[in-house]
Structures are given as structure tokens and as C-alpha cells.
PDB file of N, CA and C in Angstrom:
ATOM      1  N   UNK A   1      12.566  10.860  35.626  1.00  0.00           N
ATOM      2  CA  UNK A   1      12.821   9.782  34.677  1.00  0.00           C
ATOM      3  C   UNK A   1      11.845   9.911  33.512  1.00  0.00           C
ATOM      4  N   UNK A   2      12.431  10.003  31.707  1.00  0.00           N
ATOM      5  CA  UNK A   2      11.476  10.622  31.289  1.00  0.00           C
ATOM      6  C   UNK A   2      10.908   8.974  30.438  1.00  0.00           C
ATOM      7  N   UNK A   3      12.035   7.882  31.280  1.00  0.00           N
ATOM      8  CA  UNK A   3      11.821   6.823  30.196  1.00  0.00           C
ATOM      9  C   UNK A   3       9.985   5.798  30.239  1.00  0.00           C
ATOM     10  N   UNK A   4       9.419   6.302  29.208  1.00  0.00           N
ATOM     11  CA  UNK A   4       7.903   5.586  29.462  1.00  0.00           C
ATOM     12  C   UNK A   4       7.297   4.976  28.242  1.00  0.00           C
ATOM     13  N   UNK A   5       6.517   3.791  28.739  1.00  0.00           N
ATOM     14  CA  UNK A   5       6.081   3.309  27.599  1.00  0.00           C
ATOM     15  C   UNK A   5       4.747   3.775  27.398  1.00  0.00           C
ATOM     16  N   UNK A   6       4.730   4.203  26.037  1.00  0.00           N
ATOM     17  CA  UNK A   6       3.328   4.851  25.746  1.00  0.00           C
ATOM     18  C   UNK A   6       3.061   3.766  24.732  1.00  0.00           C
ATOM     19  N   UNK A   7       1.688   3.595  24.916  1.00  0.00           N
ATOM     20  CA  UNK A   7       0.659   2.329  24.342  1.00  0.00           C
ATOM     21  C   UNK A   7      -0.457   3.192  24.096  1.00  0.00           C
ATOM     22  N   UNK A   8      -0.379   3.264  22.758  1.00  0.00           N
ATOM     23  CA  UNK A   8      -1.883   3.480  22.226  1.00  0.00           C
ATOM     24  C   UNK A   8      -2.905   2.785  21.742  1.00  0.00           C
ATOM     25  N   UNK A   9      -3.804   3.134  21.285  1.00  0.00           N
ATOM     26  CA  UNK A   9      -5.074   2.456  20.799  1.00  0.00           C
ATOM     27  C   UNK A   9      -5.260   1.930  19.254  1.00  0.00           C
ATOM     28  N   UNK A  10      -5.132   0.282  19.273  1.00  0.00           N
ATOM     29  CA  UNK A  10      -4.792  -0.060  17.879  1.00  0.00           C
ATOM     30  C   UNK A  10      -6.734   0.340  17.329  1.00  0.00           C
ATOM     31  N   UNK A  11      -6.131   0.301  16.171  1.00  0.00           N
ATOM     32  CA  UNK A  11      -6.795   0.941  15.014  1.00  0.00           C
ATOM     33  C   UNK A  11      -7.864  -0.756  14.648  1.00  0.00           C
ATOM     34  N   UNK A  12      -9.133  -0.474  14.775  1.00  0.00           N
ATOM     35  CA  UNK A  12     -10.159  -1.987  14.474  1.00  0.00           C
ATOM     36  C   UNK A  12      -9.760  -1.951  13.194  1.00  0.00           C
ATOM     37  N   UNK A  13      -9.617  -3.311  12.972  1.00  0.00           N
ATOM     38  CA  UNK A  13      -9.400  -3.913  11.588  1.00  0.00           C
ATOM     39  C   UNK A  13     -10.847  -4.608  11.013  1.00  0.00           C
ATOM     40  N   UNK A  14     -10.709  -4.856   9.651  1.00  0.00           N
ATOM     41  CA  UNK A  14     -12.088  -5.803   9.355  1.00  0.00           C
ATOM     42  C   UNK A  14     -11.506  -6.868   8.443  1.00  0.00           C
ATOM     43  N   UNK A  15     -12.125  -7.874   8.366  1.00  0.00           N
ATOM     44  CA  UNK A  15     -11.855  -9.419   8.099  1.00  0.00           C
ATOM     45  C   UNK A  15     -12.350  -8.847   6.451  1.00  0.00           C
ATOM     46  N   UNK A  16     -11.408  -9.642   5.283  1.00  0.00           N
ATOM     47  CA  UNK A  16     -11.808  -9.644   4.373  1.00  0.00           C
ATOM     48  C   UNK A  16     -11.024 -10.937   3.544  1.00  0.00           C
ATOM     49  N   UNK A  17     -12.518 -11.481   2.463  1.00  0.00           N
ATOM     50  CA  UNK A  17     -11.268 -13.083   1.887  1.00  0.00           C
ATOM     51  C   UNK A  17     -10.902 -12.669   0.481  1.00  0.00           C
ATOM     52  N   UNK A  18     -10.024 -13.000   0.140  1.00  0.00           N
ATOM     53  CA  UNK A  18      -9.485 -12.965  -1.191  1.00  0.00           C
ATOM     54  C   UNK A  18      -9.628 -14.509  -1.905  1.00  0.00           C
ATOM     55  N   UNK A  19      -9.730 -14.327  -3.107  1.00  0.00           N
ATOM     56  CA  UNK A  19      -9.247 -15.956  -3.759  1.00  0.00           C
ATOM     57  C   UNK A  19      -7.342 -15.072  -4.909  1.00  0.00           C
ATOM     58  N   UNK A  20      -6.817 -16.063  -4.752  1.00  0.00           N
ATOM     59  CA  UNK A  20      -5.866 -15.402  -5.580  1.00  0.00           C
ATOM     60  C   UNK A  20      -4.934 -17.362  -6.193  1.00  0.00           C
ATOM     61  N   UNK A  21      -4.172 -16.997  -6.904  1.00  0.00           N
ATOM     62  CA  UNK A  21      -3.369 -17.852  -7.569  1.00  0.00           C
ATOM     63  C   UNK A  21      -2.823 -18.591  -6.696  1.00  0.00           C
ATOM     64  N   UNK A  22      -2.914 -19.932  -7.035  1.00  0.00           N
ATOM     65  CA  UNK A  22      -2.187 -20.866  -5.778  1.00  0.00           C
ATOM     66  C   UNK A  22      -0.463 -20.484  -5.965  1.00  0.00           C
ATOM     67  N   UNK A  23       0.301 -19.791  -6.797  1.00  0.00           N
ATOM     68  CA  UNK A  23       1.602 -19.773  -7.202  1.00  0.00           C
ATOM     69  C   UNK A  23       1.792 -18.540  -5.868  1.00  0.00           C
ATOM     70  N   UNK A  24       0.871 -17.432  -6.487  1.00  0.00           N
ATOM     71  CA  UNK A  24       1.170 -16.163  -5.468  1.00  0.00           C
ATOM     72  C   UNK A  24       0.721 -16.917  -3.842  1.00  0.00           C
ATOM     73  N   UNK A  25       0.276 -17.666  -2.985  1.00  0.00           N
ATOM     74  CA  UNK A  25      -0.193 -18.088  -2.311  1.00  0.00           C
ATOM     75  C   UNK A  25       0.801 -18.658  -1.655  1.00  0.00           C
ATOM     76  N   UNK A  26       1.597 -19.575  -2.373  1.00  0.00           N
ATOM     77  CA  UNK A  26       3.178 -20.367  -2.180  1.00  0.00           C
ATOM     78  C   UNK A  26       3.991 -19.272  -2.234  1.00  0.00           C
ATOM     79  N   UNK A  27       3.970 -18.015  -2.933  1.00  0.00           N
ATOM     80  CA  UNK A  27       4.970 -17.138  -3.020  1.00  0.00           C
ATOM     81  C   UNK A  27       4.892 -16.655  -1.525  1.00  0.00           C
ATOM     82  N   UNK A  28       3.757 -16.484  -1.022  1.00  0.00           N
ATOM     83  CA  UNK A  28       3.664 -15.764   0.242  1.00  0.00           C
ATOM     84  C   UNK A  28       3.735 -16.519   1.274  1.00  0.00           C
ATOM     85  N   UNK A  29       3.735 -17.927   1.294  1.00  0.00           N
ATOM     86  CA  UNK A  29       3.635 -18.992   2.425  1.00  0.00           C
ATOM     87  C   UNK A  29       5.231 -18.917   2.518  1.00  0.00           C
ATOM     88  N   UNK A  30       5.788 -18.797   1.356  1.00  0.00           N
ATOM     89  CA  UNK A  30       7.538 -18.915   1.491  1.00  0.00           C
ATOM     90  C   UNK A  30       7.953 -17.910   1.889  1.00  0.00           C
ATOM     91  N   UNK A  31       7.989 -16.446   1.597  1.00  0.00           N
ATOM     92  CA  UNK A  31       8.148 -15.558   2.256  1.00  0.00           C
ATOM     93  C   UNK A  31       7.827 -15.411   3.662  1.00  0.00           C
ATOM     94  N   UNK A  32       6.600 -15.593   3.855  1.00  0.00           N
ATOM     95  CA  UNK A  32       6.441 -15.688   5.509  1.00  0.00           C
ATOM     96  C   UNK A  32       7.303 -16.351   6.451  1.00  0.00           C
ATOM     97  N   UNK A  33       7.171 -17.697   5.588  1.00  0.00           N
ATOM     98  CA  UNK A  33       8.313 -18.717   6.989  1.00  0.00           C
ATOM     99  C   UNK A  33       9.672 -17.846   6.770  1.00  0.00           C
ATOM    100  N   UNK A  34      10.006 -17.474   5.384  1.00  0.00           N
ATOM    101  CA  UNK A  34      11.955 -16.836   5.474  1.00  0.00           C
ATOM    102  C   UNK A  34      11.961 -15.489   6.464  1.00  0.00           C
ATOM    103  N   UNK A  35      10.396 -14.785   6.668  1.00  0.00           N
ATOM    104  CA  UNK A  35      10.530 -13.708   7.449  1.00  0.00           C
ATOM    105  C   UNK A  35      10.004 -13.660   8.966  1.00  0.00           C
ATOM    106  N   UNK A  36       9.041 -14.249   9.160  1.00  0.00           N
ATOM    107  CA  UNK A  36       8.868 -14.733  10.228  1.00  0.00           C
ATOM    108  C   UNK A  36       7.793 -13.911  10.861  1.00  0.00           C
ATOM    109  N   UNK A  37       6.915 -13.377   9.578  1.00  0.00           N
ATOM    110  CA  UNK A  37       5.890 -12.939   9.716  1.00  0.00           C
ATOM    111  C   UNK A  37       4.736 -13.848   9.061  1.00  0.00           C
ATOM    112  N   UNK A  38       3.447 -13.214   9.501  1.00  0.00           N
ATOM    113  CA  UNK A  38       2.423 -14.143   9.092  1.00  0.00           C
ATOM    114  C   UNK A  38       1.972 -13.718   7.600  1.00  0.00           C
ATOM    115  N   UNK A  39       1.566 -14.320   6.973  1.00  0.00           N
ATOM    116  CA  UNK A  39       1.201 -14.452   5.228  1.00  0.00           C
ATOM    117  C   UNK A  39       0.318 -12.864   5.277  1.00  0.00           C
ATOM    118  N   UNK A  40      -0.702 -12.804   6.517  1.00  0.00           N
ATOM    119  CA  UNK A  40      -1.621 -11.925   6.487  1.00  0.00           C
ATOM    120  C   UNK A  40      -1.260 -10.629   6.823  1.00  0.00           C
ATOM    121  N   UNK A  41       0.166 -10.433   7.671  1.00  0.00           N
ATOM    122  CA  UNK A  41       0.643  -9.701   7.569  1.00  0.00           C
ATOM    123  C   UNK A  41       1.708  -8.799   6.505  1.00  0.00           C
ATOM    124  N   UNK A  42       2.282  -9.785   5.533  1.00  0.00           N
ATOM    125  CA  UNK A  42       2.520  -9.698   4.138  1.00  0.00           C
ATOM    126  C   UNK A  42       1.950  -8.932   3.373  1.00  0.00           C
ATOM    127  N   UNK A  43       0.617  -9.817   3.323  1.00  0.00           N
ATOM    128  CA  UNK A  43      -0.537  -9.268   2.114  1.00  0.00           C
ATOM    129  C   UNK A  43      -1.254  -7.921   2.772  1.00  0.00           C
ATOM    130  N   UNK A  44      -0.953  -7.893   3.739  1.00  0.00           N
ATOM    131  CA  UNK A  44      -1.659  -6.374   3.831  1.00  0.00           C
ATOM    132  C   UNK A  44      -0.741  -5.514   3.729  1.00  0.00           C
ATOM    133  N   UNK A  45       0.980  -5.683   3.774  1.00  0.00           N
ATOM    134  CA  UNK A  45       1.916  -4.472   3.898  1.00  0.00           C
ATOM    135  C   UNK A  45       1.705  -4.103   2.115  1.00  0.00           C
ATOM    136  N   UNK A  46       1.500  -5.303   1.419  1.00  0.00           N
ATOM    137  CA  UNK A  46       1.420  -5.123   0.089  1.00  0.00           C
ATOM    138  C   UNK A  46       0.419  -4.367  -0.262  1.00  0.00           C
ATOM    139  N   UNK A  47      -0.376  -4.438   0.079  1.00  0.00           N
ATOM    140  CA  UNK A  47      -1.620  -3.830  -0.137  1.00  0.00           C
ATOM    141  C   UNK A  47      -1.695  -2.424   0.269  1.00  0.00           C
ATOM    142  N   UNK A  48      -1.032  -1.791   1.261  1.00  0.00           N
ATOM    143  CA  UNK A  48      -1.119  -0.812   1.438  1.00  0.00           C
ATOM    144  C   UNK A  48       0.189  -0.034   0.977  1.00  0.00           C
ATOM    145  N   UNK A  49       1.040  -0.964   0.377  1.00  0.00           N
ATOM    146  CA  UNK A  49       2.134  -0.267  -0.586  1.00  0.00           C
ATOM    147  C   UNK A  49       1.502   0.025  -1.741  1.00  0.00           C
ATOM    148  N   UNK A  50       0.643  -1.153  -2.197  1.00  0.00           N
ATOM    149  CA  UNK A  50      -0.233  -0.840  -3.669  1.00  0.00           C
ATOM    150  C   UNK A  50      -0.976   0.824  -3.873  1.00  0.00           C
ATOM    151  N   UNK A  51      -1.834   0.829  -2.839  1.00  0.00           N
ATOM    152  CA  UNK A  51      -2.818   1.822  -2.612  1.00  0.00           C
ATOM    153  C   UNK A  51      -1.676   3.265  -2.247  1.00  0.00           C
ATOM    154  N   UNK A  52      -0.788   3.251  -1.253  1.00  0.00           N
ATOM    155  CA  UNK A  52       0.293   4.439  -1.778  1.00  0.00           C
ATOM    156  C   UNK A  52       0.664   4.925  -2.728  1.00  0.00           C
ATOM    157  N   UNK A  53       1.245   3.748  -4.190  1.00  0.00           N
ATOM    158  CA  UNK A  53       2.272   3.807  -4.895  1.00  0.00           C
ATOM    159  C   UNK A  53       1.245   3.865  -6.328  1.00  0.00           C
ATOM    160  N   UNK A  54      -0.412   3.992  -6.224  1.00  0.00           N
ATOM    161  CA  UNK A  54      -0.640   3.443  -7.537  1.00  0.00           C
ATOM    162  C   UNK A  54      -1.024   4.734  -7.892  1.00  0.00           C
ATOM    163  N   UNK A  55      -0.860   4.562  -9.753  1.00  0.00           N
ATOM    164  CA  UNK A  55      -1.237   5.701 -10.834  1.00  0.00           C
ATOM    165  C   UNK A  55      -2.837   5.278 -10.853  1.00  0.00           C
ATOM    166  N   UNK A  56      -3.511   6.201 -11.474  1.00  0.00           N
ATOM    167  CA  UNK A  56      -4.676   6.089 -11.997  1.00  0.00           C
ATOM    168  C   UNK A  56      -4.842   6.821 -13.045  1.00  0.00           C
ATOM    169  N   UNK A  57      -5.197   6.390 -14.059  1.00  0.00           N
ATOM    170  CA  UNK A  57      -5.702   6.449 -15.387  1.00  0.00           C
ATOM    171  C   UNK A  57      -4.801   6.209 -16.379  1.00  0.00           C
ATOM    172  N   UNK A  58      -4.828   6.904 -17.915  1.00  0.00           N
ATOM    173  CA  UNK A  58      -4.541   6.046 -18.827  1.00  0.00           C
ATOM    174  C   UNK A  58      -2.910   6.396 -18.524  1.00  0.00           C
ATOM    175  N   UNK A  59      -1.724   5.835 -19.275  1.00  0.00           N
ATOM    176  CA  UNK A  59      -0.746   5.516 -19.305  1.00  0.00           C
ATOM    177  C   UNK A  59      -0.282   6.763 -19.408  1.00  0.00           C
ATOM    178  N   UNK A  60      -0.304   7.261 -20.264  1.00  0.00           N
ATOM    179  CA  UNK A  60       0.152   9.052 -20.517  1.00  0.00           C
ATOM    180  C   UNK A  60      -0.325   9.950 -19.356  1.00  0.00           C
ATOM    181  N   UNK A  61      -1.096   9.676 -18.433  1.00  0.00           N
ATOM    182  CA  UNK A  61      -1.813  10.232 -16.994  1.00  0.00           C
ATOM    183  C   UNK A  61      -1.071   9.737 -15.520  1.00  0.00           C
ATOM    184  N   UNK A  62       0.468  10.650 -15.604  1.00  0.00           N
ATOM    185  CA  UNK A  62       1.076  10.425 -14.428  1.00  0.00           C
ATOM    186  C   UNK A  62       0.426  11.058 -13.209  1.00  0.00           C
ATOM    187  N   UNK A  63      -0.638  11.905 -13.025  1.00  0.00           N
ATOM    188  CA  UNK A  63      -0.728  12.179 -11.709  1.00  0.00           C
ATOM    189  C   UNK A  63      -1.267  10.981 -10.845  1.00  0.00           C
ATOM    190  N   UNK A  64      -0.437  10.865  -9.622  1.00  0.00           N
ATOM    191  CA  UNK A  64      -0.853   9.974  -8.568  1.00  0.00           C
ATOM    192  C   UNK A  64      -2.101  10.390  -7.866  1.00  0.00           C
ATOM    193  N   UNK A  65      -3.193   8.775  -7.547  1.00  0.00           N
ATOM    194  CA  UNK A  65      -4.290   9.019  -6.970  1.00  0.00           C
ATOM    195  C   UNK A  65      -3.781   8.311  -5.668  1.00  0.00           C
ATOM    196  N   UNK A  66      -3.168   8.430  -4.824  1.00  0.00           N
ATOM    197  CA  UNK A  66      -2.427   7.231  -3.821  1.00  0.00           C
ATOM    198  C   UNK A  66      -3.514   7.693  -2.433  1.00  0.00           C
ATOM    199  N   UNK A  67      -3.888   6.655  -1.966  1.00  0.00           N
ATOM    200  CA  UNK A  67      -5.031   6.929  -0.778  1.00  0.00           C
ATOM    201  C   UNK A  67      -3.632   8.325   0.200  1.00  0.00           C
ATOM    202  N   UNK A  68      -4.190   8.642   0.843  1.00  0.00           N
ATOM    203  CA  UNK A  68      -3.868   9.378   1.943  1.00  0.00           C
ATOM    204  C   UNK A  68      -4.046   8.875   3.348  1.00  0.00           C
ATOM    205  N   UNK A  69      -2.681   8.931   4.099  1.00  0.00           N
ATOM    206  CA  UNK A  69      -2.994   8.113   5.495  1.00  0.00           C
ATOM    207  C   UNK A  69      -3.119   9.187   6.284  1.00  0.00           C
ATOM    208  N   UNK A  70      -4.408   9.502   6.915  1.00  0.00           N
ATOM    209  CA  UNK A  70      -4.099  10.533   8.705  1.00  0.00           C
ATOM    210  C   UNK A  70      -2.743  10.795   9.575  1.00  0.00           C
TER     211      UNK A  70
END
């Protein structure tokens, strides 16, 4: 039977606070309840879409600096 559940070892996280716009704040409190995830789980998928998807430097400077995941 090859059917098995493999459970690995979550990855330590670290606590960090933001202050941000009470509008974006409501944007994400509403999203959460329509998805049924938590706000904090939101703001970090965003965040690590940001850090994938972002350019660095001036406007005419398309090469991507996007973190790299292991």
C-alpha cells in the first residue's frame, strides 16, 4: 500500500507589526471573512507575491530582482 501521509517540518516563522491604512485594513478584514482565511494569512501571501514579482530600479531597468525561494 503505497498510500501515506508524509508530514514535514513547518518552516519557524517570526512575528512582525505593520501600521498600514485603516482603508487597506477593511480591505483585508473583508476579504478574509469572503475567503475564509485569516487577514494574516492574506498579508503574507501578498507579500510574498510582492517580493517574487518586484522590479528594481529605475523605470527603463526591467531586470527582475525577485527574492529566490529554496
Amino acid at each position: 500500500m503505497d498510500d501515506k501521509l508524509i508530514i514535514t517540518v513547518k518552516e519557524p516563522q517570526k512575528r512582525i507589526d505593520l501600521k498600514i491604512d485603516r482603508e487597506v485594513k477593511q480591505a483585508y478584514d473583508r476579504l478574509a471573512k469572503r475567503s475564509k482565511r485569516s487577514r494574516n494569512e492574506l498579508v503574507c501571501l501578498a507579500l510574498n507575491y510582492a517580493l517574487e514579482h518586484q522590479i528594481f530600479g529605475q523605470e527603463n531597468d526591467m531586470e527582475q530582482d525577485a527574492v529566490k525561494k529554496d
